[in-house]
Protein backbone atom coordinates (compact mmCIF):
# COMPACT_ATOMS: atom_id res chain seq x y z
CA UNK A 1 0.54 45.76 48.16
CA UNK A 2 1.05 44.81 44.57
CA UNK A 3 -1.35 42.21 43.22
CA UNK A 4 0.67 38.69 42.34
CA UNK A 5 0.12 36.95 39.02
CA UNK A 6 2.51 34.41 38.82
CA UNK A 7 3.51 34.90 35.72
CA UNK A 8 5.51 31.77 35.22
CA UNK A 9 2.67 29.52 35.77
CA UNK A 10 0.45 31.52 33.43
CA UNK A 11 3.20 31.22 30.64
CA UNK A 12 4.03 27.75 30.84
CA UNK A 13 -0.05 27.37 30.50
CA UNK A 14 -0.21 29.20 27.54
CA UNK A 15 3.19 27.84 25.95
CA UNK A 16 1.90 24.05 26.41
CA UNK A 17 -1.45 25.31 24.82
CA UNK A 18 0.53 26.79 22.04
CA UNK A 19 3.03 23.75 21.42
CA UNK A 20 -0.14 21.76 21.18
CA UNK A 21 -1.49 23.83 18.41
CA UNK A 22 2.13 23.66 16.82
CA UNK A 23 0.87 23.07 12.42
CA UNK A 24 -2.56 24.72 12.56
CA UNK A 25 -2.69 27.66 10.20
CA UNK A 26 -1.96 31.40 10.57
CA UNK A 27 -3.29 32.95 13.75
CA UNK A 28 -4.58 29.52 15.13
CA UNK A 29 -1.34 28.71 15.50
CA UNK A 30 0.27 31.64 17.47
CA UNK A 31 -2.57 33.93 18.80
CA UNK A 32 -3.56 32.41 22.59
CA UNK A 33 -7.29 33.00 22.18
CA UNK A 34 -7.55 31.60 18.55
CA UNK A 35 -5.49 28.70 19.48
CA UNK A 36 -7.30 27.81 23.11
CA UNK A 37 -10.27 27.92 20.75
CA UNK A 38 -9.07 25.87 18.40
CA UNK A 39 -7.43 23.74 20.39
CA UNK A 40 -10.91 22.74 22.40
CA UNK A 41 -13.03 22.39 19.14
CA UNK A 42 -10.42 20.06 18.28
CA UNK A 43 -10.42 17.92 21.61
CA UNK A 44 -14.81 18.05 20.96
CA UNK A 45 -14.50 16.82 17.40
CA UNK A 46 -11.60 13.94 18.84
CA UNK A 47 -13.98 12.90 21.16
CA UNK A 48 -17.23 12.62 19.25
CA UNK A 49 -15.33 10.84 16.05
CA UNK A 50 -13.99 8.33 18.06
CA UNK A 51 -17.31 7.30 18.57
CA UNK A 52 -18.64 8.01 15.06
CA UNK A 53 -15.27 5.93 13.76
CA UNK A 54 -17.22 2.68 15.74
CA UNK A 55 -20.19 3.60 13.72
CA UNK A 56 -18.66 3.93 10.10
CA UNK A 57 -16.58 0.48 10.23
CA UNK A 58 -19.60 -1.09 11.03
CA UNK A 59 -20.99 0.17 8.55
CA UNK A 60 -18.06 -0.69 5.82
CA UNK A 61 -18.39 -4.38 7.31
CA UNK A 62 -22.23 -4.50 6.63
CA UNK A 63 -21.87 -3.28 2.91
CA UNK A 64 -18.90 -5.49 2.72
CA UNK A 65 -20.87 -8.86 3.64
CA UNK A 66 -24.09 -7.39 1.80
CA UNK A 67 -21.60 -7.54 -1.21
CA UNK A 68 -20.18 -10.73 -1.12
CA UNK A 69 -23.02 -12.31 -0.02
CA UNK A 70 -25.28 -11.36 -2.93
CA UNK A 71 -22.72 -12.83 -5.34
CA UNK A 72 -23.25 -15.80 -4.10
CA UNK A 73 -27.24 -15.13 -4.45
CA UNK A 74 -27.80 -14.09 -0.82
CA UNK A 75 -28.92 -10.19 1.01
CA UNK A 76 -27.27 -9.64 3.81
CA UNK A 77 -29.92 -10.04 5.82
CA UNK A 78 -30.83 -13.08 4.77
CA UNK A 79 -27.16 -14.28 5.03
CA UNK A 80 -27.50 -13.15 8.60
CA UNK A 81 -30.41 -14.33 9.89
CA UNK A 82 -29.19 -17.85 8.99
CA UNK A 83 -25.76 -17.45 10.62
CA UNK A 84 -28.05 -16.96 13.69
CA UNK A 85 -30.10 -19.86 12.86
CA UNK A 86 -27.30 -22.33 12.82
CA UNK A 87 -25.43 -20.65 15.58
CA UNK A 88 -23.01 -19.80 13.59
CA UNK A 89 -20.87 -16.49 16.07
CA UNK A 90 -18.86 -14.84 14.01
CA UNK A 91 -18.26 -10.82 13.98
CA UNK A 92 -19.14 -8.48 11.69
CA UNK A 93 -15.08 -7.91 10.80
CA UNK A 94 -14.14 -11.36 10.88
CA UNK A 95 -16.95 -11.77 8.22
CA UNK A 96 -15.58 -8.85 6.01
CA UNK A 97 -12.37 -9.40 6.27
CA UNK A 98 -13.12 -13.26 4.93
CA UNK A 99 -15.50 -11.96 2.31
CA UNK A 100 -12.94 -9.46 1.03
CA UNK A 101 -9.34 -11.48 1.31
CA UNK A 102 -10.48 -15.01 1.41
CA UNK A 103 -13.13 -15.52 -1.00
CA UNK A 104 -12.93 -19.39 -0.65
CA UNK A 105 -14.00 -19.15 3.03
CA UNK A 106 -16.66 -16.92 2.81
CA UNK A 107 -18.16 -19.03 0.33
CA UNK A 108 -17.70 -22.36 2.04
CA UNK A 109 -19.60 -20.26 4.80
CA UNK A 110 -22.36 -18.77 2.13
CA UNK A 111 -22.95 -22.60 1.74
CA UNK A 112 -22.84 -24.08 5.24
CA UNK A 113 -25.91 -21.52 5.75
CA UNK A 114 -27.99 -21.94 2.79
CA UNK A 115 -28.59 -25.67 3.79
């Protein structure tokens, strides 16, 4: 008895593996074991740099803050420490986003902490 493959279920596999890899570069694109490769490095490197994207805005809001804050004569952690003080909950974006398109506001802020 012949041994059974299913061949149509093994292409369409290997086609929606190959559509998926559809703009990578020579044999990436069009070989099935360079592209299944490439195709799962890819999903690994999606996955761990959606966490690492958390980590680097967080980052761009702390410099941010640290920025603005010292030309008003603040650190940041000073600046911080005193928005905890006076209860003060604002996030780490909202306080970016103020110090880098509305100046006014994250000064009248700078000053509601100092006192």
């Amino acid at each position: 008895m012949p041994r059974s493959v299913n061949k149509v279920a093994s292409r369409e596999r290997r086609k929606k593996i190959l559509q998926l890899t559809k703009g990578y570069f020579g044999r990436r694109k069009n070989v099935w074991t360079v592209a299944v490769n490439t195709w799962e490095k890819g999903q690994l490197y999606a996955y761990r740099d959606r966490k690492q994207k958390k980590r680097n805005f967080r980052s761009l809001w702390i410099m941010r803050i640290n920025a603005a804050a010292r030309l008003h004569g603040m650190t940041y952690s000073t600046f911080m420490g005193n928005l905890n003080k006076k209860e003060i909950n604002l996030s780490r974006k909202v306080l970016a986003d103020l110090a880098m398109n509305h100046p006014q506001a994250f000064k009248a802020i700078v000053d509601l902490v100092k006192k």
